[in-house]
C-alpha atoms as a PDB file:
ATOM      1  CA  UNK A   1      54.950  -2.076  46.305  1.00  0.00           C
ATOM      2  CA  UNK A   2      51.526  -2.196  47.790  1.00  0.00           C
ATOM      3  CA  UNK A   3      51.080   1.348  47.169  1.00  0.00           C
ATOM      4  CA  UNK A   4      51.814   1.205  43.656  1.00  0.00           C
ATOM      5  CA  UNK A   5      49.468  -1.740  43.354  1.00  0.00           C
ATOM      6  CA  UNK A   6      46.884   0.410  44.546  1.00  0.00           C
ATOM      7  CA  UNK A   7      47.453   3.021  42.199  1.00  0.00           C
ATOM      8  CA  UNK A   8      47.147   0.693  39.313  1.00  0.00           C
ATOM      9  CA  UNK A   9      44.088  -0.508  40.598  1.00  0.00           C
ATOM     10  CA  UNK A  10      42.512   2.427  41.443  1.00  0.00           C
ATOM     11  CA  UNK A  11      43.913   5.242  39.353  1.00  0.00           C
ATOM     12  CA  UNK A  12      42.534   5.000  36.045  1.00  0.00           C
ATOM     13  CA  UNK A  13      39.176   3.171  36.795  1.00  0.00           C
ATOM     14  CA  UNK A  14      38.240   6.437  39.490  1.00  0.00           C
ATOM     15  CA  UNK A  15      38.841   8.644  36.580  1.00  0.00           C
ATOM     16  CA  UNK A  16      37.126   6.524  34.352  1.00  0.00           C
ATOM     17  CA  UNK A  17      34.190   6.535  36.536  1.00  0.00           C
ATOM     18  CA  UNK A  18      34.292  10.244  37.410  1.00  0.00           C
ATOM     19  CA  UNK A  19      34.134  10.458  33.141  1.00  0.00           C
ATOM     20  CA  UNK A  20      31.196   8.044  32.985  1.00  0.00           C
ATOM     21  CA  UNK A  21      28.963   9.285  35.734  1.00  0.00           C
ATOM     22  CA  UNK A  22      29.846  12.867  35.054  1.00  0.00           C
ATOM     23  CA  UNK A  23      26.780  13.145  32.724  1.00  0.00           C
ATOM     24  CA  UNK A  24      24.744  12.043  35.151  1.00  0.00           C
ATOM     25  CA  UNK A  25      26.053  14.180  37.958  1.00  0.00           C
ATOM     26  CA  UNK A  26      26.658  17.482  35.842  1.00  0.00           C
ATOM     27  CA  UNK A  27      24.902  17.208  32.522  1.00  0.00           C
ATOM     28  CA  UNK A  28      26.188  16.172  28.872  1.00  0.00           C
ATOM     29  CA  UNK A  29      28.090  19.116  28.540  1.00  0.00           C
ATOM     30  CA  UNK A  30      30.287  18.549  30.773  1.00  0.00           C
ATOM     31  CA  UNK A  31      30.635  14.881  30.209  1.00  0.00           C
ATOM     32  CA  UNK A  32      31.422  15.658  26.548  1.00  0.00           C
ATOM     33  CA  UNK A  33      34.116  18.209  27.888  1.00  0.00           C
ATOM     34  CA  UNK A  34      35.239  15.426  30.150  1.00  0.00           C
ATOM     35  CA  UNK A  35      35.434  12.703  27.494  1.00  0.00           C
ATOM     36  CA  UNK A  36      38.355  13.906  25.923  1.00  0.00           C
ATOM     37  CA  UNK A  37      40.953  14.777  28.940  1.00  0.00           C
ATOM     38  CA  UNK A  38      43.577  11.786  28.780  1.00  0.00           C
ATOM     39  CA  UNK A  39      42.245  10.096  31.793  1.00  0.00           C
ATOM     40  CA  UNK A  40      43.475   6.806  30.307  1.00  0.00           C
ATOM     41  CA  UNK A  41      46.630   7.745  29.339  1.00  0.00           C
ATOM     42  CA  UNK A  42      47.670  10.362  31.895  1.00  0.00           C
ATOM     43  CA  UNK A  43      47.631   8.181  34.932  1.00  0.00           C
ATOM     44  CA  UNK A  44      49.390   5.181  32.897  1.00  0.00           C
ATOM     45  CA  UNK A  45      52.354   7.941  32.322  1.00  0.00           C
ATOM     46  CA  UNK A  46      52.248   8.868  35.665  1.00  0.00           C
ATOM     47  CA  UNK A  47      52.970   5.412  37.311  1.00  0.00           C
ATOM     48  CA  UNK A  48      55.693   5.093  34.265  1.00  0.00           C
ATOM     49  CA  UNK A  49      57.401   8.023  35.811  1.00  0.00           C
ATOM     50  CA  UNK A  50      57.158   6.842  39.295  1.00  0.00           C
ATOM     51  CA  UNK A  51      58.660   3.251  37.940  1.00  0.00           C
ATOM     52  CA  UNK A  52      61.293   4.232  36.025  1.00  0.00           C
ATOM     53  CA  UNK A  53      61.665   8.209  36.169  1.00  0.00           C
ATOM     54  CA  UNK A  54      61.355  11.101  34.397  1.00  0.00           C
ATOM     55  CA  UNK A  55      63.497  10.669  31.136  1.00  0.00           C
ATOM     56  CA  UNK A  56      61.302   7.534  30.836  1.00  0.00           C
ATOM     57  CA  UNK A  57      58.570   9.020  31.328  1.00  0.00           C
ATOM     58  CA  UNK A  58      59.072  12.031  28.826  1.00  0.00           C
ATOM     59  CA  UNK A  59      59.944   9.434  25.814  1.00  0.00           C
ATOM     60  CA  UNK A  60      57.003   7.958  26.748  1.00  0.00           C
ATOM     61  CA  UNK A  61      55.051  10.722  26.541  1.00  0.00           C
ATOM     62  CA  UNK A  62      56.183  11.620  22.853  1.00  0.00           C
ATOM     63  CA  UNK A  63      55.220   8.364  21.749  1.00  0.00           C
ATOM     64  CA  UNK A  64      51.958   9.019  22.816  1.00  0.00           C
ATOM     65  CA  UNK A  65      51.639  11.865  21.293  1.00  0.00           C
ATOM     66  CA  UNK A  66      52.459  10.564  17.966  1.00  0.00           C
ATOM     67  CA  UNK A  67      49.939   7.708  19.018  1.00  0.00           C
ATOM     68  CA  UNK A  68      47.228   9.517  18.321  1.00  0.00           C
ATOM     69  CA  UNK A  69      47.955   8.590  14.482  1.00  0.00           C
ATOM     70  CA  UNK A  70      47.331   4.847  15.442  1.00  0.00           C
ATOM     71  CA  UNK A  71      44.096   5.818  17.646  1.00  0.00           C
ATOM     72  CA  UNK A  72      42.789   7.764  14.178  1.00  0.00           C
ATOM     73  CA  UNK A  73      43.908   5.061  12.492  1.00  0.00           C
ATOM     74  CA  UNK A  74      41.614   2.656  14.670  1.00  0.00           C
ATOM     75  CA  UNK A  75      38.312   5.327  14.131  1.00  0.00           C
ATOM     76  CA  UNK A  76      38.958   4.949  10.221  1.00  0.00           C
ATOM     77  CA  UNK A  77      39.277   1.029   9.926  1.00  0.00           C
ATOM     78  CA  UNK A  78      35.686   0.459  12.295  1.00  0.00           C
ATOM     79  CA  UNK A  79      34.537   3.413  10.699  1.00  0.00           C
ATOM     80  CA  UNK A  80      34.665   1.997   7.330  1.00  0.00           C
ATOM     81  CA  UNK A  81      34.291  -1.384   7.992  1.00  0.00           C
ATOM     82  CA  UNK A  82      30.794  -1.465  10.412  1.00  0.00           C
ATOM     83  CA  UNK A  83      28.954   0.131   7.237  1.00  0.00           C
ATOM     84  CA  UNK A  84      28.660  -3.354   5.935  1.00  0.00           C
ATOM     85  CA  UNK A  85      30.059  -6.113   8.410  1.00  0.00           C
ATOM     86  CA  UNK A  86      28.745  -6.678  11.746  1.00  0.00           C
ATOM     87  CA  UNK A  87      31.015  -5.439  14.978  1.00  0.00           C
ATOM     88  CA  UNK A  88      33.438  -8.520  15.378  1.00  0.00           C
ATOM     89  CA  UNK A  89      34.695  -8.012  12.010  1.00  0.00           C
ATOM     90  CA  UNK A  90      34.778  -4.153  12.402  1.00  0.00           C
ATOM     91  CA  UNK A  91      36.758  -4.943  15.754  1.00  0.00           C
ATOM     92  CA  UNK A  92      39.425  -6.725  14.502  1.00  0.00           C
ATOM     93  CA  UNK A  93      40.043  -4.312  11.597  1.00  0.00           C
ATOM     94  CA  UNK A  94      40.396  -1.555  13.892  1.00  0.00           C
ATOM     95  CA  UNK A  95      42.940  -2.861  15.933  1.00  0.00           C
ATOM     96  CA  UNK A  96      44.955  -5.038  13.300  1.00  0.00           C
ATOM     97  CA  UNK A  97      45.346  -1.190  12.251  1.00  0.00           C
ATOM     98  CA  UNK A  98      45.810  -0.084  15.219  1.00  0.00           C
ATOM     99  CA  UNK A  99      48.747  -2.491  15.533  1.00  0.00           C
ATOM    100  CA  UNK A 100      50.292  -1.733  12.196  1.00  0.00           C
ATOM    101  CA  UNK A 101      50.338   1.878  12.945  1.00  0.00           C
ATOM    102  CA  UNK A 102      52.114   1.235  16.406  1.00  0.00           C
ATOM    103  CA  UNK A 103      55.031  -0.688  15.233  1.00  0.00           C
ATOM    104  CA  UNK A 104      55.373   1.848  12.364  1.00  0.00           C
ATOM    105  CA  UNK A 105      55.592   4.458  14.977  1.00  0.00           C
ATOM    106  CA  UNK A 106      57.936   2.225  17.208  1.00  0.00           C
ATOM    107  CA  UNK A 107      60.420   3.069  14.611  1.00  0.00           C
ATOM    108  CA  UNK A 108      59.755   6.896  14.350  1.00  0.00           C
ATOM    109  CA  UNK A 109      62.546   9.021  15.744  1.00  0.00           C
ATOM    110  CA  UNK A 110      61.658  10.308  19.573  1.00  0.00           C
ATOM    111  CA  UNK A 111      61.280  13.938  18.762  1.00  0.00           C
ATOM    112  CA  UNK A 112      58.453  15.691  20.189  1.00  0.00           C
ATOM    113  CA  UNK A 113      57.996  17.933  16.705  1.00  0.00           C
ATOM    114  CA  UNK A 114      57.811  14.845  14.449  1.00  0.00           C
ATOM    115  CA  UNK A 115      55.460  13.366  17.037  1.00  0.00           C
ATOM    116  CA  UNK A 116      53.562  16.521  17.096  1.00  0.00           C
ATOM    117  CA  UNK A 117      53.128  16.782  12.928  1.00  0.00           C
ATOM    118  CA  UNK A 118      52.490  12.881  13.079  1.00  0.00           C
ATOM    119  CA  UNK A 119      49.262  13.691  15.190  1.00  0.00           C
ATOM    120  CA  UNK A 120      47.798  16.441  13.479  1.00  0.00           C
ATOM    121  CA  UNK A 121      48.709  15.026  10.273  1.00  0.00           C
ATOM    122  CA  UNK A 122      46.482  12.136  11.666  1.00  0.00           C
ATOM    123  CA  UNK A 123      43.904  13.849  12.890  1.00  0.00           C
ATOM    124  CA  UNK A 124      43.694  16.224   9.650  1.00  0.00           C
ATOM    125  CA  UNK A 125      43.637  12.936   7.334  1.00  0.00           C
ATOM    126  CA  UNK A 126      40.499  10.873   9.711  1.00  0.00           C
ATOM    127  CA  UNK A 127      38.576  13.973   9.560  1.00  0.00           C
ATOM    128  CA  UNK A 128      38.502  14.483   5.759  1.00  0.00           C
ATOM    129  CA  UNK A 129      38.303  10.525   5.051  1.00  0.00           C
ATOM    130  CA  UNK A 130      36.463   9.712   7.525  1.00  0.00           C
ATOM    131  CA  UNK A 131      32.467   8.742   6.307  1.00  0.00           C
ATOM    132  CA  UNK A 132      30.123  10.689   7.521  1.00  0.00           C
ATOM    133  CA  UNK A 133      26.823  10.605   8.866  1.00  0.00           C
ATOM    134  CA  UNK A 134      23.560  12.429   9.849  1.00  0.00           C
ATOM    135  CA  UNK A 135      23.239  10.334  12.981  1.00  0.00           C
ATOM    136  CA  UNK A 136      23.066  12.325  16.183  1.00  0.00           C
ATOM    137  CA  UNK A 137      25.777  10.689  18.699  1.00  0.00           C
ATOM    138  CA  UNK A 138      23.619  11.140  21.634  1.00  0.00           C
ATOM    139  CA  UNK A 139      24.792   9.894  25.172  1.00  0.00           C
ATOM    140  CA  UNK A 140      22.908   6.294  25.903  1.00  0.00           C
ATOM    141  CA  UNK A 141      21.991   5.199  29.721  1.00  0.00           C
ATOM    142  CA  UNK A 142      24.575   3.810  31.195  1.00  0.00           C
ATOM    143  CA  UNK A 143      24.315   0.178  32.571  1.00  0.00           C
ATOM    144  CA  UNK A 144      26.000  -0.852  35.946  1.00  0.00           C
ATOM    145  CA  UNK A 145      27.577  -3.366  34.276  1.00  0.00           C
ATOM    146  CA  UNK A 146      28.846  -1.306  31.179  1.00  0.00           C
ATOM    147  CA  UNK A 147      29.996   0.936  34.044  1.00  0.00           C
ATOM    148  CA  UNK A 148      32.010  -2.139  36.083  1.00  0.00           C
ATOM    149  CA  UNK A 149      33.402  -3.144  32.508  1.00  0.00           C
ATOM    150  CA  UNK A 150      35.104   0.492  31.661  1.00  0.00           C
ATOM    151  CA  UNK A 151      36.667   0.053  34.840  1.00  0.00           C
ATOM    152  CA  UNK A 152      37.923  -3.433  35.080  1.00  0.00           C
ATOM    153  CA  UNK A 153      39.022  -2.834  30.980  1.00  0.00           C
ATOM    154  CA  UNK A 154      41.282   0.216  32.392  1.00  0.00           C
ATOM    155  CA  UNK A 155      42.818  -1.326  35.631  1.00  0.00           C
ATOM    156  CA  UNK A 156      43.582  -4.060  33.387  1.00  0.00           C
ATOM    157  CA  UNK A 157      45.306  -1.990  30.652  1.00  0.00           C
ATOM    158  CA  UNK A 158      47.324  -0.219  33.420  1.00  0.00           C
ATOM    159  CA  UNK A 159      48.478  -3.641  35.110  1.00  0.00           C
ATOM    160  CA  UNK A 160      49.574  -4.832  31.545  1.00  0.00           C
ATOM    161  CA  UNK A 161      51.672  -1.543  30.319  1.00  0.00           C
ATOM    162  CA  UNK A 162      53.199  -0.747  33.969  1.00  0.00           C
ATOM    163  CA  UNK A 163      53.873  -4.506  34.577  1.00  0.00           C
ATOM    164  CA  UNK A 164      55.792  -5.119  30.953  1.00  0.00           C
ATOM    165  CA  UNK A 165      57.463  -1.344  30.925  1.00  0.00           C
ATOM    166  CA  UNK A 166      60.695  -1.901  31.854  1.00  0.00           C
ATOM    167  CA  UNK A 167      60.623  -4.980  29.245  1.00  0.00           C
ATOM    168  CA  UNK A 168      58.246  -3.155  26.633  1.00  0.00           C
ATOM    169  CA  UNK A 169      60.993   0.487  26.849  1.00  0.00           C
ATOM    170  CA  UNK A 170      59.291   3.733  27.112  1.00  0.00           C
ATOM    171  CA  UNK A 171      58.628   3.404  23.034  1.00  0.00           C
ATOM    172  CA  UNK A 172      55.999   0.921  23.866  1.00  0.00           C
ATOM    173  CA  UNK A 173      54.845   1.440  26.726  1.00  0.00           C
ATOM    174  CA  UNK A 174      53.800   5.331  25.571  1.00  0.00           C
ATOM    175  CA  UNK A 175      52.289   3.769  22.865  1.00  0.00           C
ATOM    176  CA  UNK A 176      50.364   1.366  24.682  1.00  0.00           C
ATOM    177  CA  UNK A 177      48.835   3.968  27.229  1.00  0.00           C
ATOM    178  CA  UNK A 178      46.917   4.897  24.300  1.00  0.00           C
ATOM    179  CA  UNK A 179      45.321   1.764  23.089  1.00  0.00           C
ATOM    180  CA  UNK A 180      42.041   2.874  22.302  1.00  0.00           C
ATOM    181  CA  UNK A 181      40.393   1.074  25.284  1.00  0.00           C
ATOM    182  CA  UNK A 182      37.423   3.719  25.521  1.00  0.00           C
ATOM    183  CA  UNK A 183      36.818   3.612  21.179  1.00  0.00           C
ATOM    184  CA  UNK A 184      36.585   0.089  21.768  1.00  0.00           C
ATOM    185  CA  UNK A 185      34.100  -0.081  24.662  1.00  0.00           C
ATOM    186  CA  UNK A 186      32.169   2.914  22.825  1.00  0.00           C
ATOM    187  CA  UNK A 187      32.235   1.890  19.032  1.00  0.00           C
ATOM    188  CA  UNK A 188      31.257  -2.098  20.015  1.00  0.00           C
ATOM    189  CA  UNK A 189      28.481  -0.976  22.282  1.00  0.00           C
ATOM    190  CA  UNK A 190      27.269   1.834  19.855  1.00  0.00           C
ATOM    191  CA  UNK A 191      27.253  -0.652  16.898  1.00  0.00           C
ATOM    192  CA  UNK A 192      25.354  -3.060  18.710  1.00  0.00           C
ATOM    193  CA  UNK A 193      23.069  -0.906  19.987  1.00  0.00           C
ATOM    194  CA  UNK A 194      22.504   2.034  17.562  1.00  0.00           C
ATOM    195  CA  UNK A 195      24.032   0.622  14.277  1.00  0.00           C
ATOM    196  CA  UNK A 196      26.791   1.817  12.425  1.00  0.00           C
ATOM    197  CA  UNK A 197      25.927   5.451  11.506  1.00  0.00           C
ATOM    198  CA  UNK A 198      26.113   6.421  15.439  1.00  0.00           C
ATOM    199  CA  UNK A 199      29.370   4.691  15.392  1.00  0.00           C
ATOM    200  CA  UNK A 200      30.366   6.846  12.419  1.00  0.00           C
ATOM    201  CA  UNK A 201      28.895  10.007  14.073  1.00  0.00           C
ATOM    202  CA  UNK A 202      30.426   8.947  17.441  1.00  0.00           C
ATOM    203  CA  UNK A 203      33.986   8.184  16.313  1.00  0.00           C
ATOM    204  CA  UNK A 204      34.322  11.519  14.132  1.00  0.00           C
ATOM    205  CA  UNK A 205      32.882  13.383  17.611  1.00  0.00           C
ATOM    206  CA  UNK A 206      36.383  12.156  19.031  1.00  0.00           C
ATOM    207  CA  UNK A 207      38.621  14.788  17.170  1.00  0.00           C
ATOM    208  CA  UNK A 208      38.000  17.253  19.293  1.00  0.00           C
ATOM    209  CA  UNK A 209      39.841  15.035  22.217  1.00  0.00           C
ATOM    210  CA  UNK A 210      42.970  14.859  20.180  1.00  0.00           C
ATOM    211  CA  UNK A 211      44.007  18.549  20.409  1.00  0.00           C
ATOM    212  CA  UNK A 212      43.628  18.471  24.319  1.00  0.00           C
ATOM    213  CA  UNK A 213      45.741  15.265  24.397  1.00  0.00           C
ATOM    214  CA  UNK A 214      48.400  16.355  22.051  1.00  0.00           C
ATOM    215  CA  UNK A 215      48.806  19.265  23.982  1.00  0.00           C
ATOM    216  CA  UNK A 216      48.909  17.442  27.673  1.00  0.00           C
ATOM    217  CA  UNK A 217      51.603  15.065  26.197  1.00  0.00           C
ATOM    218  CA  UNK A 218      53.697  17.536  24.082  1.00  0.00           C
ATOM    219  CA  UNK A 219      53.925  19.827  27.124  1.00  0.00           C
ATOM    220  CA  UNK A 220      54.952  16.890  29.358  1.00  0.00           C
ATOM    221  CA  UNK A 221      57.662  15.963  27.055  1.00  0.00           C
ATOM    222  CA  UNK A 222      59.056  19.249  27.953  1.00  0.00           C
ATOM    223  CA  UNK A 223      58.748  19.292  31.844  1.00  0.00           C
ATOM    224  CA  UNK A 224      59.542  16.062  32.971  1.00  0.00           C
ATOM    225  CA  UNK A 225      63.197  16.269  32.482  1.00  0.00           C
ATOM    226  CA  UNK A 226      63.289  20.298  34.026  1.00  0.00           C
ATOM    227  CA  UNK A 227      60.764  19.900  36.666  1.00  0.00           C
ATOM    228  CA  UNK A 228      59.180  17.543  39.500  1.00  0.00           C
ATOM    229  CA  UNK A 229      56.587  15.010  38.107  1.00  0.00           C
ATOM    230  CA  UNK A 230      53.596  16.598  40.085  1.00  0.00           C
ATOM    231  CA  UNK A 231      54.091  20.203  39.181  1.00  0.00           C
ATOM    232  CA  UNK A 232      54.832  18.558  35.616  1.00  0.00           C
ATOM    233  CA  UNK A 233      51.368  16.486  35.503  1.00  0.00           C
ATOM    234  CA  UNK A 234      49.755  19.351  37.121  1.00  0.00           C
ATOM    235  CA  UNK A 235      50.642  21.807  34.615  1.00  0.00           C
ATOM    236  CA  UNK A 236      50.218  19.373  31.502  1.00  0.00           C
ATOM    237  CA  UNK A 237      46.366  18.905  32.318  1.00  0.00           C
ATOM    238  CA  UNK A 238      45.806  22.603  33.479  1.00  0.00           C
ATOM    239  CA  UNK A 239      46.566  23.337  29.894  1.00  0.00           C
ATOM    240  CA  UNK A 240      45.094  19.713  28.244  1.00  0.00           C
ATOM    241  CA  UNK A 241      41.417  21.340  30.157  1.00  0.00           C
ATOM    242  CA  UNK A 242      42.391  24.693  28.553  1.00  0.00           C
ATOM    243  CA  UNK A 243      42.399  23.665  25.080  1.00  0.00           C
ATOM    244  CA  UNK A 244      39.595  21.156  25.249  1.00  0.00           C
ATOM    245  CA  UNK A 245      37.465  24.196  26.689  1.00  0.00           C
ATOM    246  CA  UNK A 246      39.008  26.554  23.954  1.00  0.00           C
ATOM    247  CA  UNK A 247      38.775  23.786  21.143  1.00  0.00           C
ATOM    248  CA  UNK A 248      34.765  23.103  22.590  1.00  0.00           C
ATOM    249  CA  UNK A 249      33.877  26.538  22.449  1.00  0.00           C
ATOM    250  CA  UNK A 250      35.661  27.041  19.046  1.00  0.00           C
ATOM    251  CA  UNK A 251      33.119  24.339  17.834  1.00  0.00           C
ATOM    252  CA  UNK A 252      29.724  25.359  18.921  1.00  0.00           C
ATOM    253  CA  UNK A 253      30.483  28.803  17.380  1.00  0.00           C
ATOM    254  CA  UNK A 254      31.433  27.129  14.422  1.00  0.00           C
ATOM    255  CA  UNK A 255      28.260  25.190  14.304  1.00  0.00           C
ATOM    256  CA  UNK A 256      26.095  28.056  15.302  1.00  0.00           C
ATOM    257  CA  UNK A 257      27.180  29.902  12.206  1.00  0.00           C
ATOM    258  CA  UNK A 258      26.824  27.028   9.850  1.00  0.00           C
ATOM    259  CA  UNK A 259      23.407  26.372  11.479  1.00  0.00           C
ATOM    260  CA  UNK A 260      22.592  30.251  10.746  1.00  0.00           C
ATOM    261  CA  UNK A 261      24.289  30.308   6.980  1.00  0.00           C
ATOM    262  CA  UNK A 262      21.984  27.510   6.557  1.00  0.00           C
ATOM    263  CA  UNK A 263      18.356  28.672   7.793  1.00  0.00           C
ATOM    264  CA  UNK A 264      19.427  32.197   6.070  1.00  0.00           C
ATOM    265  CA  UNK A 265      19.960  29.891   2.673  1.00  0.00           C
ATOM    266  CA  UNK A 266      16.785  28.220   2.910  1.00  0.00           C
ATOM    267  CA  UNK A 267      14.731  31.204   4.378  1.00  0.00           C
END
């Protein structure tokens, strides 16, 4: 017990921290690469499985997956909503949605393919609905006690969804481990700070996190119930870093050739 109280204290605010200082240790690139790993999610589904096993674990993991609709969902409401209200009101749009979406998805059948077209459906529908903006979503010096609250925010989430599990079912609690602690923390700090079209820019930079964490959850779906947890975890983020570097690199040559199309049109 005092092991595993440890772990939920400690788990996800060390890789929250590693993600927060990692621009300042390695540079924004790899902070941005960093940024969308599931280090919020992953550890919460770890400590499931180590609670209540690997079957629970694996549902779990499919309803994150198809979480990522609600976490879209989230982006969209602030989105929309901070071009013309201030952040409290943009706050509790987002998650009212949020919350909506969840208990819609509470209710979707636990298959990892409708779970997987749920997600890119989502992602697919906040990218082309999504405002836009010329804002440049720079990284922002990060305070020591911005740095304590990311922390305290994720050891709290993990006490709450690993405490409640085995009353909440693996339904919630998967969907739970991806309450959208860090758009939160960033979109309310961002809007208060840089106004609302760095929150716009900010929260459409995000997408390229969902393909890493659809993949890292889809995959564990699939090897929790045929192998041990560790090798399972291990494998789902050696392939959650492969596609975030893939989907990363697919990006910048995207915007390389835009950015050449576009001096060529105006040359």
């Amino acid at each position: 017990m005092t092991g595993m109280l440890a772990l939920k204290l400690t788990l996800v605010p060390l890789f929250l921290l590693i993600v927060s200082m990692s621009g300042k240790w390695w540079g924004p690139a790899i902070a941005g690469w960093l940024a969308g790993l599931p280090v919020v999610a992953g550890p919460i589904l770890y400590l499931l499985v180590l609670a209540h096993g690997p079957v629970f674990g694996a549902r779990a993991a499919i309803l994150s997956l198809s979480a990522i609709l609600a976490s879209e969902a989230f982006n969209f409401a602030y989105a929309w909503t901070c071009r013309s209200r201030p952040w409290p009101v943009a706050l509790v749009a987002g998650l009212c949605t949020w919350f909506v979406c969840a208990f819609a998805l509470s209710f979707l059948p636990t298959s990892p393919i409708w779970a997987a077209v749920v997600a890119f459906a989502a992602v697919c529908f906040g990218q082309s609905f999504l405002p836009r903006s010329a804002a440049v979503a720079a990284g922002s010096p990060l305070t020591r006690s911005d740095l304590i609250g990311r922390m305290v925010a994720g050891a709290t989430l993990t006490i709450v969804v690993t405490s409640l599990s085995g009353r909440m079912g693996p339904t919630w609690s998967g969907l739970f481990a991806v309450f959208p602690l860090l758009g939160t923390v960033l979109s309310v700090s961002s809007h208060r700070a840089h106004g609302p079209d760095f929150v716009v820019s900010l929260l459409r930079g995000m997408v390229l996190g969902r393909f890493s964490f659809a993949a890292f959850c889809l995959l564990l779906s699939f090897a929790l119930l045929h192998q041990p947890a560790v090798v399972a975890f291990a494998e789902a983020a050696a392939l959650a870093m492969l596609v975030q570097w893939s989907s990363r690199k697919i990006a910048l040559a995207w915007r390389a050739n835009l950015d050449k199309q576009r001096a060529v049109t105006t040359a």
